[in-house]
C-alpha atoms as a PDB file:
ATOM      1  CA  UNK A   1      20.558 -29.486 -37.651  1.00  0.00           C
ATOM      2  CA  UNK A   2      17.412 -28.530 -39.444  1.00  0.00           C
ATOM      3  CA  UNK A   3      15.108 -30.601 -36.345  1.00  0.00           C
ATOM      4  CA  UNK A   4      17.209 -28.358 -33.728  1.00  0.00           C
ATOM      5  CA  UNK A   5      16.064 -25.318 -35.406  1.00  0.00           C
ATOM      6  CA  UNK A   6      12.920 -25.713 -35.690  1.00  0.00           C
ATOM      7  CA  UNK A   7      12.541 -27.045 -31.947  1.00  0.00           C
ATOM      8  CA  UNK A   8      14.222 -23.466 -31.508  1.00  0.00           C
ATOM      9  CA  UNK A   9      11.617 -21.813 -33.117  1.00  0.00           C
ATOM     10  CA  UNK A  10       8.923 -23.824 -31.143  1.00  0.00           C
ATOM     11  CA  UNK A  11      10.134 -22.807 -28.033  1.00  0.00           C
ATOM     12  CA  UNK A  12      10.842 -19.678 -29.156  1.00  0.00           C
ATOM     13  CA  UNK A  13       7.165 -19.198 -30.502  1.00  0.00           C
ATOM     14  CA  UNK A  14       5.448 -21.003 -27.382  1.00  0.00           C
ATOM     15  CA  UNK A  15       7.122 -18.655 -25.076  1.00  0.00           C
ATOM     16  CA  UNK A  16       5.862 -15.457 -27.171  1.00  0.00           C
ATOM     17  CA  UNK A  17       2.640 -16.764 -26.720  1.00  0.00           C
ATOM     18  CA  UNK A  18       2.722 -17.521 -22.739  1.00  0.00           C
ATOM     19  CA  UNK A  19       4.342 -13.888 -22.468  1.00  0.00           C
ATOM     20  CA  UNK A  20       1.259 -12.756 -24.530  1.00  0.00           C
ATOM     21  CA  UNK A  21      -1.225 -14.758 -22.675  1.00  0.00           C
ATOM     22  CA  UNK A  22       0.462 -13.181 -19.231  1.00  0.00           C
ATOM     23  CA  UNK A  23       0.342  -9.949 -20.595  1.00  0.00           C
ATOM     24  CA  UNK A  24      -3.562 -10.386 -21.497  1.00  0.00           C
ATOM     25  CA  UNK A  25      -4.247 -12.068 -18.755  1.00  0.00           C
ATOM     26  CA  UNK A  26      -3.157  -9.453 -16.494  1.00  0.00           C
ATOM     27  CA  UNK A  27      -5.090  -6.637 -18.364  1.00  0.00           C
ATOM     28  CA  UNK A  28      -8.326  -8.408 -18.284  1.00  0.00           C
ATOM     29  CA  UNK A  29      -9.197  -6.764 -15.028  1.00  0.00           C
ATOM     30  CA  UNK A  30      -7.677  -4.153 -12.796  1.00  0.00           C
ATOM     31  CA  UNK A  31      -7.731  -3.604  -9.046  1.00  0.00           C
ATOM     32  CA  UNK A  32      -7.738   0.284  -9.625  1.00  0.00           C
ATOM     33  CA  UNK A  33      -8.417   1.732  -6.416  1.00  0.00           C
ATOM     34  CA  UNK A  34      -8.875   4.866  -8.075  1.00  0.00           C
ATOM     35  CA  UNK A  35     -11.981   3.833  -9.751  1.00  0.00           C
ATOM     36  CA  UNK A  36     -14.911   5.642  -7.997  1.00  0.00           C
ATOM     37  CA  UNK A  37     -17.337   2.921  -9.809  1.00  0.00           C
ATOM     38  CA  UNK A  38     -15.416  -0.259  -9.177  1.00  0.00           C
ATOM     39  CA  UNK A  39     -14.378   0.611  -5.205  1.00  0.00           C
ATOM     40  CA  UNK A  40     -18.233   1.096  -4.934  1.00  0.00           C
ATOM     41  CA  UNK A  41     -18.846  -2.574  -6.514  1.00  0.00           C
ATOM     42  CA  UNK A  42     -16.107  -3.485  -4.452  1.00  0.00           C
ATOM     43  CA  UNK A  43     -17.621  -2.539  -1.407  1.00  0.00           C
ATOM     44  CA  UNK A  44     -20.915  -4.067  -1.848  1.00  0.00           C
ATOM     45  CA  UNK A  45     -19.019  -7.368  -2.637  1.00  0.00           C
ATOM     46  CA  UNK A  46     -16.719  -7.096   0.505  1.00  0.00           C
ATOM     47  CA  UNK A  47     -19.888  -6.922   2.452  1.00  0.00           C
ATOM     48  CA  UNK A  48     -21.797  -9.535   1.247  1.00  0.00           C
ATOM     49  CA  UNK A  49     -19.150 -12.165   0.943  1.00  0.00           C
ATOM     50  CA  UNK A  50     -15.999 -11.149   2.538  1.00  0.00           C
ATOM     51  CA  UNK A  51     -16.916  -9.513   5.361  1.00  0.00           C
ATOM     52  CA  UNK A  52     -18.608 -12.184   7.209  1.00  0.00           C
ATOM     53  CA  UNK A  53     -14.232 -13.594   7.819  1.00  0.00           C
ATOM     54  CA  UNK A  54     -12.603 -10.720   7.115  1.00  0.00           C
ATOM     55  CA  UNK A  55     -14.339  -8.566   9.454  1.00  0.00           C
ATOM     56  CA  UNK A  56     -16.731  -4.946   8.572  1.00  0.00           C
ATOM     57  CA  UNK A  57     -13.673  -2.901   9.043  1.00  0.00           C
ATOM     58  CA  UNK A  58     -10.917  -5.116   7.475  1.00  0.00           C
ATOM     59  CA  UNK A  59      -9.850  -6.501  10.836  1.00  0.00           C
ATOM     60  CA  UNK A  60      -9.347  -9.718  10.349  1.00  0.00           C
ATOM     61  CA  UNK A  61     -10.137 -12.148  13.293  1.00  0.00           C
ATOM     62  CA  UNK A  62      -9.015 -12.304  16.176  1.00  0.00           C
ATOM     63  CA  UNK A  63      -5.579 -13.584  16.386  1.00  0.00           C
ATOM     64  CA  UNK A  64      -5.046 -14.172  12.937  1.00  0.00           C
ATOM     65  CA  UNK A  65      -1.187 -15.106  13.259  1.00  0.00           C
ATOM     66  CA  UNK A  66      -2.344 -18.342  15.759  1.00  0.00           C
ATOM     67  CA  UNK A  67      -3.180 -21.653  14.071  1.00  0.00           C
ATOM     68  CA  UNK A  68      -6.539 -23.047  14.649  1.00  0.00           C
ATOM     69  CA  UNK A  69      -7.337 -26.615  16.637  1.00  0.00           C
ATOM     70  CA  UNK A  70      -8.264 -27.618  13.212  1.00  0.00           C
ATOM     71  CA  UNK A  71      -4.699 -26.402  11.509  1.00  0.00           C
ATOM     72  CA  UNK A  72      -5.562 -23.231   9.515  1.00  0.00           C
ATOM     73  CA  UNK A  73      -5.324 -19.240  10.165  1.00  0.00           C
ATOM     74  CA  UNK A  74      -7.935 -17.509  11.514  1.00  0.00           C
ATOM     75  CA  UNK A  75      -9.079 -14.824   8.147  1.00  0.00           C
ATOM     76  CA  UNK A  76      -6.419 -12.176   8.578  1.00  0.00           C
ATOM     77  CA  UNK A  77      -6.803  -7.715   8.231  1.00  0.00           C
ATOM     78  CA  UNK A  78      -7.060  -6.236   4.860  1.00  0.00           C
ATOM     79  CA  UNK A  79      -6.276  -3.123   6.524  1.00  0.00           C
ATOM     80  CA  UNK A  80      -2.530  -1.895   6.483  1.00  0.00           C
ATOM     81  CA  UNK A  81      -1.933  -4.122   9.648  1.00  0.00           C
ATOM     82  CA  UNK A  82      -2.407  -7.369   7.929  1.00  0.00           C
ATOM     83  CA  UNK A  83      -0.385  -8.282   4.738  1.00  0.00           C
ATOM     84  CA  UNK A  84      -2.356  -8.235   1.815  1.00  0.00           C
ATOM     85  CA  UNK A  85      -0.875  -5.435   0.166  1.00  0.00           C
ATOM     86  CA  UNK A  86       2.575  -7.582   0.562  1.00  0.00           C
ATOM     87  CA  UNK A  87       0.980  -9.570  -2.836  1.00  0.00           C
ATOM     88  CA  UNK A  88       0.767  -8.542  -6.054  1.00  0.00           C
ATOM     89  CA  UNK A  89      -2.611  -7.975  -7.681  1.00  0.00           C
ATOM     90  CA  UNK A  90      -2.501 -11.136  -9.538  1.00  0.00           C
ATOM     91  CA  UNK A  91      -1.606 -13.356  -6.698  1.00  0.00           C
ATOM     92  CA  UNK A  92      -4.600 -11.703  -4.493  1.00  0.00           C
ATOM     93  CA  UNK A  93      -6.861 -12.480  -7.753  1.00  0.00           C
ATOM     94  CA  UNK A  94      -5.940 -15.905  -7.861  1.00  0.00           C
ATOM     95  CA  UNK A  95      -6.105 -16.174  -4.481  1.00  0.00           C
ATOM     96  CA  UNK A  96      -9.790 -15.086  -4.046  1.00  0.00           C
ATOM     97  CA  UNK A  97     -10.740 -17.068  -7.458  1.00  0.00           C
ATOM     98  CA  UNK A  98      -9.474 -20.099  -6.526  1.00  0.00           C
ATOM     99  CA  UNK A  99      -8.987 -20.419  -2.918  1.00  0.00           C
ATOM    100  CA  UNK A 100      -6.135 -20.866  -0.765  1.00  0.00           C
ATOM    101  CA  UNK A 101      -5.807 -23.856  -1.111  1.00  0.00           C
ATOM    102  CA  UNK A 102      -5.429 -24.469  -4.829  1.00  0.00           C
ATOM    103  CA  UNK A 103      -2.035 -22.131  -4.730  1.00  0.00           C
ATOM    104  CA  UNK A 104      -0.915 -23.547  -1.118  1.00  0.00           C
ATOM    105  CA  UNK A 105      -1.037 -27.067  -2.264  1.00  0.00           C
ATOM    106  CA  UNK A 106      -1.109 -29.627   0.611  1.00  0.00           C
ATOM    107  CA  UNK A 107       2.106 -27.919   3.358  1.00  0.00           C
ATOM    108  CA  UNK A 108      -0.104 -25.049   4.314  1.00  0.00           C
ATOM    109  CA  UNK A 109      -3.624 -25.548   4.962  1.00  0.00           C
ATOM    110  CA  UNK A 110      -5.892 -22.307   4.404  1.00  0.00           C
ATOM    111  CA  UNK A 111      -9.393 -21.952   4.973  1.00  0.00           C
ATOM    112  CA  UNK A 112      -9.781 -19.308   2.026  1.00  0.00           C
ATOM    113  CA  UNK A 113     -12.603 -20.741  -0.092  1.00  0.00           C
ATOM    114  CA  UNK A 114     -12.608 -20.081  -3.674  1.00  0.00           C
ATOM    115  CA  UNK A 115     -15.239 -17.529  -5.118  1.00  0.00           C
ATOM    116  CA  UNK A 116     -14.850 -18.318  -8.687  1.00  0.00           C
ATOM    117  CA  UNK A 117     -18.462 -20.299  -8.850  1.00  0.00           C
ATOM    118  CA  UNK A 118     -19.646 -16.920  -6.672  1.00  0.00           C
ATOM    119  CA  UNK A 119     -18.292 -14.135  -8.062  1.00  0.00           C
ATOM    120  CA  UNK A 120     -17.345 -12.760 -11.365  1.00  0.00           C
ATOM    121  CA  UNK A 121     -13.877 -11.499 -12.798  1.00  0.00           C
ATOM    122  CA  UNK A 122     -14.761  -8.321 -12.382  1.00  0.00           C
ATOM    123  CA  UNK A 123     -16.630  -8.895  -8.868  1.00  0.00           C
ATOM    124  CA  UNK A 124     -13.491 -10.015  -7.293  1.00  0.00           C
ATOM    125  CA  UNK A 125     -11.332  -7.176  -8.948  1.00  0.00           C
ATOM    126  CA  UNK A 126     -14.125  -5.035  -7.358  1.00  0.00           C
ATOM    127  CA  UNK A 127     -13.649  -6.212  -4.033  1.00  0.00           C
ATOM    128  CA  UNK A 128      -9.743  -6.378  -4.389  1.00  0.00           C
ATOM    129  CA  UNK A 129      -9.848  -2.188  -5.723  1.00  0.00           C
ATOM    130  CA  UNK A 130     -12.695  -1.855  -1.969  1.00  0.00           C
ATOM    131  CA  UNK A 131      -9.895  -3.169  -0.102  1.00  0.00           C
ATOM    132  CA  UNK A 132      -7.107  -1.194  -1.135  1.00  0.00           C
ATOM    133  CA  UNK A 133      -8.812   1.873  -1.428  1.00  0.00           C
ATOM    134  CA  UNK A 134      -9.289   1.773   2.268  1.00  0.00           C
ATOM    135  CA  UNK A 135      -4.885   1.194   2.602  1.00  0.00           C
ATOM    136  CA  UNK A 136      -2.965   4.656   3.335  1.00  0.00           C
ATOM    137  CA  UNK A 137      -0.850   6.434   0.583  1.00  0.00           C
ATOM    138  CA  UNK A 138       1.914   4.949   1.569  1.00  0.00           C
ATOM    139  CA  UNK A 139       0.720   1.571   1.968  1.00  0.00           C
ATOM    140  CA  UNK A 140      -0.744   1.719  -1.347  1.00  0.00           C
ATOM    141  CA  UNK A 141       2.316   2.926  -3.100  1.00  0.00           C
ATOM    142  CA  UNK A 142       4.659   0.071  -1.698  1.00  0.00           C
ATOM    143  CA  UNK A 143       2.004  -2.537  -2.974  1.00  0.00           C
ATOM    144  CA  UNK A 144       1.549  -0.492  -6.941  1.00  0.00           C
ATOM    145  CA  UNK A 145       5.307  -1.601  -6.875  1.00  0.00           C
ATOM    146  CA  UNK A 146       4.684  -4.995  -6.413  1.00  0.00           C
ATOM    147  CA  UNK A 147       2.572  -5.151  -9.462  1.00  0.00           C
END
């Protein structure tokens, strides 16, 4: 009786901790679109390193939706025609950080790289704030509810 308590109690105490982790996690960077300073970082990021795929304008290539020879997606829009802002913040963070890959896992191949040995934390939040600072009101709005 007293072992299934305490095993309780673990579990009860790890999963404060992962909620806490989350919860830090989360804060320790911000896509805030409404940050004059960061959208400016942002932009100079987006140019440098994203821009080169993703297209000057957040166009995307060229028929993004139609696999290449070599299996992958051509880099989709960031603009309100692609679907970025259908992901939450997090999700695009990770995304960026660690490539597409490393969430897909091996039934989708992407040909996202990851820019965590490139970019900082607060680089790719940067880039992530450029990008939907560009998105309508609207657009904007129905991705805030994602987060």
């Amino acid at each position: 009786m007293r072992g299934t308590m305490l095993a309780g109690i673990g579990v009860l105490v790890a999963s404060a901790l992962m909620v806490a982790w989350v919860t830090w996690n989360h804060r320790a960077g911000s896509a805030d679109a409404g940050d004059p300073t960061l959208v400016a970082l942002g932009g100079e990021v987006y140019q440098a390193h994203c821009a080169a795929c993703h297209g000057v304008r957040l166009e995307g290539e060229p028929d993004w939706r139609r696999p290449l020879p070599s299996g992958g997606l051509p880099a989709p829009p960031h603009d309100a025609s692609g679907h970025t802002w259908h992901h939450p913040d997090t999700l695009l963070f990770r995304y960026t950080k660690e490539g597409g890959q490393a969430l897909v896992g091996p039934r989708f191949q992407s040909n996202m790289p990851g820019f965590g040995n490139v970019l900082s934390d607060r680089e790719i939040w940067a880039a992530l704030a450029y990008i939907k600072a560009q998105w309508p009101p609207d657009i904007r709005a129905r991705q805030a509810e994602l987060n």
